[in-house]
C-alpha atoms as a PDB file:
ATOM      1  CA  UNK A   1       1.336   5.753  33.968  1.00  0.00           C
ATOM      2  CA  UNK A   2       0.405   6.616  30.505  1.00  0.00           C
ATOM      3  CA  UNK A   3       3.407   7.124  27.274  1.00  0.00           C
ATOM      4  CA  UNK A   4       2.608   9.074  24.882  1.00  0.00           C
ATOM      5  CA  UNK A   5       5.583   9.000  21.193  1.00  0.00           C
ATOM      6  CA  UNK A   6       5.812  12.225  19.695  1.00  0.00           C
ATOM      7  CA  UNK A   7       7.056  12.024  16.028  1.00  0.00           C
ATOM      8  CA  UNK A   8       7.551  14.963  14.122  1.00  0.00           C
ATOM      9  CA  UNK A   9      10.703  16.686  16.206  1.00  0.00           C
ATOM     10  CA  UNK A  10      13.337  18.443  15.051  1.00  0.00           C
ATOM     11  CA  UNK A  11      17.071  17.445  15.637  1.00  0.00           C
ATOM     12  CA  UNK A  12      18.967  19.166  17.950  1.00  0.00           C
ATOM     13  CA  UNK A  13      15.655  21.264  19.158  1.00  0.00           C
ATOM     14  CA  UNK A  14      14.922  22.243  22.575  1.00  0.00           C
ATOM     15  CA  UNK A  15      10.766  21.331  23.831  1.00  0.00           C
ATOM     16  CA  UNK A  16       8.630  22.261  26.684  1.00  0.00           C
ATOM     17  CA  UNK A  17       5.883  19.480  27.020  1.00  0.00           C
ATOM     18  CA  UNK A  18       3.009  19.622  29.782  1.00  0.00           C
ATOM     19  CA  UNK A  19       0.285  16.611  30.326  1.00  0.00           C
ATOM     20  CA  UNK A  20      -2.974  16.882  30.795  1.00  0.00           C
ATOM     21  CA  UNK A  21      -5.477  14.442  31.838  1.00  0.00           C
ATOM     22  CA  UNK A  22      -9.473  15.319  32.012  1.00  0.00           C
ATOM     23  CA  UNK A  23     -11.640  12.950  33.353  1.00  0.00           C
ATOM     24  CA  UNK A  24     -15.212  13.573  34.047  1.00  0.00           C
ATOM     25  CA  UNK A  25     -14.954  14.603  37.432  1.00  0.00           C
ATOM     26  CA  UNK A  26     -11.689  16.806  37.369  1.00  0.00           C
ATOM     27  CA  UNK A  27      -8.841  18.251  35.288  1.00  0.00           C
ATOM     28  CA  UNK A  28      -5.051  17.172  36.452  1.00  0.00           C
ATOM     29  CA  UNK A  29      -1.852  18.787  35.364  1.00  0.00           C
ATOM     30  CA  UNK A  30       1.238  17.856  34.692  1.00  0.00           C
ATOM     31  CA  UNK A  31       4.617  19.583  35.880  1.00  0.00           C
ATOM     32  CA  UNK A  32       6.164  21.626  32.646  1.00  0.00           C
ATOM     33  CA  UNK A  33       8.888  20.043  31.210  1.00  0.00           C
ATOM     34  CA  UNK A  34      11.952  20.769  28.560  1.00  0.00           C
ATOM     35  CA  UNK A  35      14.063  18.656  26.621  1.00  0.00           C
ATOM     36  CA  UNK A  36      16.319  18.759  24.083  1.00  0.00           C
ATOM     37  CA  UNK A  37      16.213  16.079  20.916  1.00  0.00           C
ATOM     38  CA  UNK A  38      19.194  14.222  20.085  1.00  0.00           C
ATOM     39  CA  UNK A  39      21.321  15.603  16.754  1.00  0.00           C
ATOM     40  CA  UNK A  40      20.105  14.332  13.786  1.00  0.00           C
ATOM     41  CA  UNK A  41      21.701  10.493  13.660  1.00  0.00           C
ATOM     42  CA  UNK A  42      24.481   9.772  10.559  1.00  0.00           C
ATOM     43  CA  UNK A  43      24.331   7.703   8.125  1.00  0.00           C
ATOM     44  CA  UNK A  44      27.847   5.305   8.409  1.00  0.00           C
ATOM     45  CA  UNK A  45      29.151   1.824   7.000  1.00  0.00           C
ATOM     46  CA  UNK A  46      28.971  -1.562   8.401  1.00  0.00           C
ATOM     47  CA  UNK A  47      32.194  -1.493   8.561  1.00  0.00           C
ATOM     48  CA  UNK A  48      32.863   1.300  10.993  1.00  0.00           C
ATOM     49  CA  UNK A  49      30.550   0.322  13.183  1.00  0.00           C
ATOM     50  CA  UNK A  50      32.511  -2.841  13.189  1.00  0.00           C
ATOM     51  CA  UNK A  51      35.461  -1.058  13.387  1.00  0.00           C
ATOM     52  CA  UNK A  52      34.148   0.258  16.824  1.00  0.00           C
ATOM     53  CA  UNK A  53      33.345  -2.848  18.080  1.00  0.00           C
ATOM     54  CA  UNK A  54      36.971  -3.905  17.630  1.00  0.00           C
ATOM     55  CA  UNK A  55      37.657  -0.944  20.378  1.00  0.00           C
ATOM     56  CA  UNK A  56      36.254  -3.177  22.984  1.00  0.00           C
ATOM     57  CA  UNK A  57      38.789  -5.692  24.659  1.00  0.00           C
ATOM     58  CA  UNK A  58      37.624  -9.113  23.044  1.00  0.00           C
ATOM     59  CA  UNK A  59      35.128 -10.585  25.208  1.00  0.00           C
ATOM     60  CA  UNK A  60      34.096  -7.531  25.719  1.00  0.00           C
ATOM     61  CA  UNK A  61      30.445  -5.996  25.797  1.00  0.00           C
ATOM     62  CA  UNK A  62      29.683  -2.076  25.496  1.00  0.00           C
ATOM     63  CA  UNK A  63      26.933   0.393  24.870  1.00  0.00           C
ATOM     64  CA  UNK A  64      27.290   2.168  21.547  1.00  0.00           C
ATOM     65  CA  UNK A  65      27.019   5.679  22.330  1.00  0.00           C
ATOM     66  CA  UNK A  66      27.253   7.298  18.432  1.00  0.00           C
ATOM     67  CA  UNK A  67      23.918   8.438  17.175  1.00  0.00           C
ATOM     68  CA  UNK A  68      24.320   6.180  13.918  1.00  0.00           C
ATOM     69  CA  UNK A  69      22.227   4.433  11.376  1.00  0.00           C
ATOM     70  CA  UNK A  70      23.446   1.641   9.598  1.00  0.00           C
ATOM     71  CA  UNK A  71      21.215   0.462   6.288  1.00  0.00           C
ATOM     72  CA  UNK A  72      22.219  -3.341   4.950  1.00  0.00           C
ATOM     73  CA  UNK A  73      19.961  -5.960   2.527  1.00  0.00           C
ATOM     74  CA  UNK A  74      19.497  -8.918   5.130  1.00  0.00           C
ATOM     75  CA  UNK A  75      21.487 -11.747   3.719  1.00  0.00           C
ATOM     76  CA  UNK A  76      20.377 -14.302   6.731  1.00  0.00           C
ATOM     77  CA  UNK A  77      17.723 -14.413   8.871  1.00  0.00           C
ATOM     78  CA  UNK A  78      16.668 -17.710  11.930  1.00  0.00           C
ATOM     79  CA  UNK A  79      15.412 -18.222  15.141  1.00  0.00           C
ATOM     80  CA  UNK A  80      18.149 -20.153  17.446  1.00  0.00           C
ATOM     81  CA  UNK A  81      17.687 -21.585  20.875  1.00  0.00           C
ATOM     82  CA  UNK A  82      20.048 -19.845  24.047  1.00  0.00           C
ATOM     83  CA  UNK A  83      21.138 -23.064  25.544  1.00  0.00           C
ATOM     84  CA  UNK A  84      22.341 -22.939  29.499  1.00  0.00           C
ATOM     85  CA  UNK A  85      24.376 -24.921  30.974  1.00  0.00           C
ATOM     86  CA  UNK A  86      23.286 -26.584  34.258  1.00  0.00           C
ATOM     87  CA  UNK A  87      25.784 -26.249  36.949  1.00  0.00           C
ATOM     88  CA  UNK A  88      27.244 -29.091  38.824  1.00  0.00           C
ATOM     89  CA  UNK A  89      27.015 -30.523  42.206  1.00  0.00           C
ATOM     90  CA  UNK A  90      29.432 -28.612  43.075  1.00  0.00           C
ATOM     91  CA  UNK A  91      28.541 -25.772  42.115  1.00  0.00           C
ATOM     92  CA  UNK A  92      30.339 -25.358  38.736  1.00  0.00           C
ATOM     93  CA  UNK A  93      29.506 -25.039  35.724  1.00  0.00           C
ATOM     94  CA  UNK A  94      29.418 -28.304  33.851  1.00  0.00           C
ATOM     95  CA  UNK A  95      30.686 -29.035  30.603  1.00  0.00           C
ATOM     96  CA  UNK A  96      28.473 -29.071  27.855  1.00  0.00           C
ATOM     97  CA  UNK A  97      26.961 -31.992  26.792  1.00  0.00           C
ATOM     98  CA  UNK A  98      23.190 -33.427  26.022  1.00  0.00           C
ATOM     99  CA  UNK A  99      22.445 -34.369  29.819  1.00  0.00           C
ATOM    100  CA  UNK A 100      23.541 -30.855  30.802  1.00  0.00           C
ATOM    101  CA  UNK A 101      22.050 -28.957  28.281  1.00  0.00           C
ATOM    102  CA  UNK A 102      18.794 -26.893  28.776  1.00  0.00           C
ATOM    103  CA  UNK A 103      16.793 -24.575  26.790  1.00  0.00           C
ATOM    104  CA  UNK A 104      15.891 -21.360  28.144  1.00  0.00           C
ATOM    105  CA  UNK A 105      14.735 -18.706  25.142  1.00  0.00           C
ATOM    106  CA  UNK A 106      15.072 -18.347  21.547  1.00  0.00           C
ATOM    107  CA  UNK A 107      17.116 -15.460  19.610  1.00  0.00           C
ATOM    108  CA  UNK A 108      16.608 -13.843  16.474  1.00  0.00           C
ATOM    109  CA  UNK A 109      19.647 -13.537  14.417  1.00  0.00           C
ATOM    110  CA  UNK A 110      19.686 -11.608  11.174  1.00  0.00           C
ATOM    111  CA  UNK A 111      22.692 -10.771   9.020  1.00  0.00           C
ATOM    112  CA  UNK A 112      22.896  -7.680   6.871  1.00  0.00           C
ATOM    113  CA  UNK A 113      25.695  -6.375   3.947  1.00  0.00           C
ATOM    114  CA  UNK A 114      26.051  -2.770   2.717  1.00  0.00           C
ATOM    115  CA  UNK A 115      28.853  -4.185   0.222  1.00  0.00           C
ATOM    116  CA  UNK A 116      30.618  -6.670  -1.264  1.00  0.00           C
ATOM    117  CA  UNK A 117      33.585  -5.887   0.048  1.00  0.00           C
ATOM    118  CA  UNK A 118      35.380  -7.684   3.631  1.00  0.00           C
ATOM    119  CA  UNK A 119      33.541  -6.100   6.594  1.00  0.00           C
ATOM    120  CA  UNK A 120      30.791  -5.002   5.086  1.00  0.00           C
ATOM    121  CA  UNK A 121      28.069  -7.854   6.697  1.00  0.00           C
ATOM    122  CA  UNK A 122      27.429  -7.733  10.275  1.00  0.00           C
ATOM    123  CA  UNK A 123      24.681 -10.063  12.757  1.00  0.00           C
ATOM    124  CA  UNK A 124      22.139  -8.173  14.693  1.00  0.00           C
ATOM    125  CA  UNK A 125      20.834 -10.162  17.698  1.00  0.00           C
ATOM    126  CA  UNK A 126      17.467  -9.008  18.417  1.00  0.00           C
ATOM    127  CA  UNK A 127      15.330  -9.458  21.255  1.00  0.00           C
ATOM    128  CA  UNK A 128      12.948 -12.757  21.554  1.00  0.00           C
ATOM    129  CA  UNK A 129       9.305 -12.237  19.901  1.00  0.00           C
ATOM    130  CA  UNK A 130      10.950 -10.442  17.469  1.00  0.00           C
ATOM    131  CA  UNK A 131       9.876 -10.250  13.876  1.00  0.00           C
ATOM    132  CA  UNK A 132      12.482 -12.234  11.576  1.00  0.00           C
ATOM    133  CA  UNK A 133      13.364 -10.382   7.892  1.00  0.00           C
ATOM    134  CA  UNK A 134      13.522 -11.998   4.743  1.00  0.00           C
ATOM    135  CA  UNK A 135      16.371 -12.378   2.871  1.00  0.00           C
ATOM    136  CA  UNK A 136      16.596  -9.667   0.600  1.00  0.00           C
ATOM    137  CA  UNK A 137      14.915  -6.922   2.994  1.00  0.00           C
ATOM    138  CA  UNK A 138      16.601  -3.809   3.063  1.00  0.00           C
ATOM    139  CA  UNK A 139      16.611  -2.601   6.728  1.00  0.00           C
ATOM    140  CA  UNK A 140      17.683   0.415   8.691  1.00  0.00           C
ATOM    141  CA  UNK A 141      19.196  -0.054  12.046  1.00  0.00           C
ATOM    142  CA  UNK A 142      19.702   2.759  15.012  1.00  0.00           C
ATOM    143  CA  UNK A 143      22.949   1.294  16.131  1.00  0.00           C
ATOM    144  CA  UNK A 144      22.924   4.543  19.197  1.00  0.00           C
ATOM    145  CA  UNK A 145      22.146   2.470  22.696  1.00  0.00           C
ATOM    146  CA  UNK A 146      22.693  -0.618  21.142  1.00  0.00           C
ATOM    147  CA  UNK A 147      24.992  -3.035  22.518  1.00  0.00           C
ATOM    148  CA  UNK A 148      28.416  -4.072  20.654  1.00  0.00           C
ATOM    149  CA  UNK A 149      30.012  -7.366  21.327  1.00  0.00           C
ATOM    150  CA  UNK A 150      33.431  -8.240  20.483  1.00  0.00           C
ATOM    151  CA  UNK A 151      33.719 -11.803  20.790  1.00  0.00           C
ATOM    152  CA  UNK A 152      37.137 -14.076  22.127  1.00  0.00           C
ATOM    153  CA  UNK A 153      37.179 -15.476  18.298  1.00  0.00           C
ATOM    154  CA  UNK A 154      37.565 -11.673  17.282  1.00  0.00           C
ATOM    155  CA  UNK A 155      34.126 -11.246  15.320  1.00  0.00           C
ATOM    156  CA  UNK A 156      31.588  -7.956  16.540  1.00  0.00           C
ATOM    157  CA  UNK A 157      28.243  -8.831  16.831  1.00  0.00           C
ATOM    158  CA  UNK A 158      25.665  -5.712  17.338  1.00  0.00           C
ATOM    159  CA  UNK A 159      21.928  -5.864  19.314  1.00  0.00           C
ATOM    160  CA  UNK A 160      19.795  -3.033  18.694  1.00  0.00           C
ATOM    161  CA  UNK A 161      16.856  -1.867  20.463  1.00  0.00           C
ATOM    162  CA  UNK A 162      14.065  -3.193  17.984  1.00  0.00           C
ATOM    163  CA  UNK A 163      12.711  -0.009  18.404  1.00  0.00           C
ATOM    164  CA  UNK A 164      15.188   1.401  16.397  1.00  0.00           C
ATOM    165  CA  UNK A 165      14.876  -0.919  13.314  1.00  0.00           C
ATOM    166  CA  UNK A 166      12.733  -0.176   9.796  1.00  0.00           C
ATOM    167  CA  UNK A 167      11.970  -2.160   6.975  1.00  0.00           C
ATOM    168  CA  UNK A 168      12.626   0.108   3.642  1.00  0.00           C
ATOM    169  CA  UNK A 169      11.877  -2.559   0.960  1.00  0.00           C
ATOM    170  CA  UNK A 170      11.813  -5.835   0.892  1.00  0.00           C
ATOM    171  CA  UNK A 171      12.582  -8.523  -2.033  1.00  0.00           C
ATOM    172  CA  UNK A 172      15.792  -7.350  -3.314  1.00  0.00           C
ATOM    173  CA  UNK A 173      18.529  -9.629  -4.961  1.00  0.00           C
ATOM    174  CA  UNK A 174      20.782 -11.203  -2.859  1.00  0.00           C
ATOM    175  CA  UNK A 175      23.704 -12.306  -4.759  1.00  0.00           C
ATOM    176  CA  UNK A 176      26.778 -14.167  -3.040  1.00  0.00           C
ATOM    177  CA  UNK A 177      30.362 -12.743  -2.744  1.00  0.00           C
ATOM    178  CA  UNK A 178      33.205 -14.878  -4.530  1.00  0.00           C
ATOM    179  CA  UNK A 179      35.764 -15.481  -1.956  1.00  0.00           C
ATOM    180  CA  UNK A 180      39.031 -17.472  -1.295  1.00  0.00           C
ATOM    181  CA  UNK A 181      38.726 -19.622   1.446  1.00  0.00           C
ATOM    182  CA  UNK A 182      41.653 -17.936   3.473  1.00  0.00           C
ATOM    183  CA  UNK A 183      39.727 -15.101   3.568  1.00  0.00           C
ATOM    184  CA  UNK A 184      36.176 -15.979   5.239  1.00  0.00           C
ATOM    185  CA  UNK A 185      37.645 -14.441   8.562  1.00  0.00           C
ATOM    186  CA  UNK A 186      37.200 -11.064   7.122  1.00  0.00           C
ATOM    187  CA  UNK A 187      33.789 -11.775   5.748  1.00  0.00           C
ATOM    188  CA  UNK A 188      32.423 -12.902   8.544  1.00  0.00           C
ATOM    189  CA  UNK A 189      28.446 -12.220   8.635  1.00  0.00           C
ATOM    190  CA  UNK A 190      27.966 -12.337   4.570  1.00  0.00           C
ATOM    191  CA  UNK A 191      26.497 -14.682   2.360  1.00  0.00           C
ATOM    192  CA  UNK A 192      29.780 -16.164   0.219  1.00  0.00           C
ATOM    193  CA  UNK A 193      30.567 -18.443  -2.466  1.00  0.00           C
ATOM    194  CA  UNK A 194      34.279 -20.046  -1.500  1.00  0.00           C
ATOM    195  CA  UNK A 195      36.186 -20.051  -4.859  1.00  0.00           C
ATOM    196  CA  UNK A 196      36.990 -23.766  -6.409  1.00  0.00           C
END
């Protein structure tokens, strides 16, 4: 099996590709193919994408099907362990506590704003191995195939394919957002100073 990315494509174009392999005993051919490239991905808010993730019963998991592009100044970036629980004797799953508790992998959580205003800061949770940002990187994120979660506590969370995710500058200001404290539910995933 050999892959091969082609950069370069027009949106919305249709393409006839054909392999060939030479080796230095004989010449194999590929089967002629044609696709057509996806329309050119828009550029939209933080907060509509969290607006979609709101569509999904809380709980909820689904594929993001839009071909968007969300661009945010990271605001928080760390490496957390997934803890499992261990189940039970009998089979259930046991309540957490140290004796129960195991470690299994490690995610990469970053939080990005596009604003200062409530919404606008979302938490990507990327893949384990993956690079972690600096606060203050600006990064652009392919939300299309990405997975939305809305959680029971009503916050979205998004996971990209990593793949889909480039660094456009790095070491900007970050500067908190002033906030009353009855508010932090709608500014969930920012960097905030709580007022007084």
């Amino acid at each position: 099996t050999y892959t091969l990315r082609v950069s370069g494509l027009e949106a919305s174009a249709g393409y006839t590709v054909k392999a060939y392999v030479q080796t230095t005993e004989k010449r194999y051919e590929g089967a002629e193919q044609s696709f057509t490239t996806a329309a050119a991905p828009e550029n939209v808010s933080i907060a509509a994408v969290k607006a979609a993730g709101r569509q999904v019963a809380q709980g909820g998991i689904s594929a993001y099907a839009e071909n968007h592009i969300i661009t945010g100044t990271v605001v928080a970036s760390y490496v957390e362990p997934v803890v499992e629980e261990t189940p039970d004797e009998d089979g259930a799953e046991a309540k957490a506590s140290a004796a129960t508790k195991s470690v299994s992998v490690e995610e990469t959580k970053v939080a990005i704003v596009d604003g200062t205003e409530k919404d606008c800061g979302i938490t990507l949770y990327l893949e384990a191995g993956t690079n972690s940002y600096a606060v203050g990187d600006k990064i652009s994120v392919r939300v299309k195939d990405a997975q939305v979660s809305h959680t029971s506590s009503g916050a979205v969370y998004l996971t990209p394919l990593t793949s889909g995710i480039t660094l456009v500058s790095n070491d900007n200001q970050v500067a908190p957002v002033t906030i009353n404290h009855t508010e932090l539910a709608d500014y969930e995933s920012m960097y905030v100073t709580i007022e007084n």
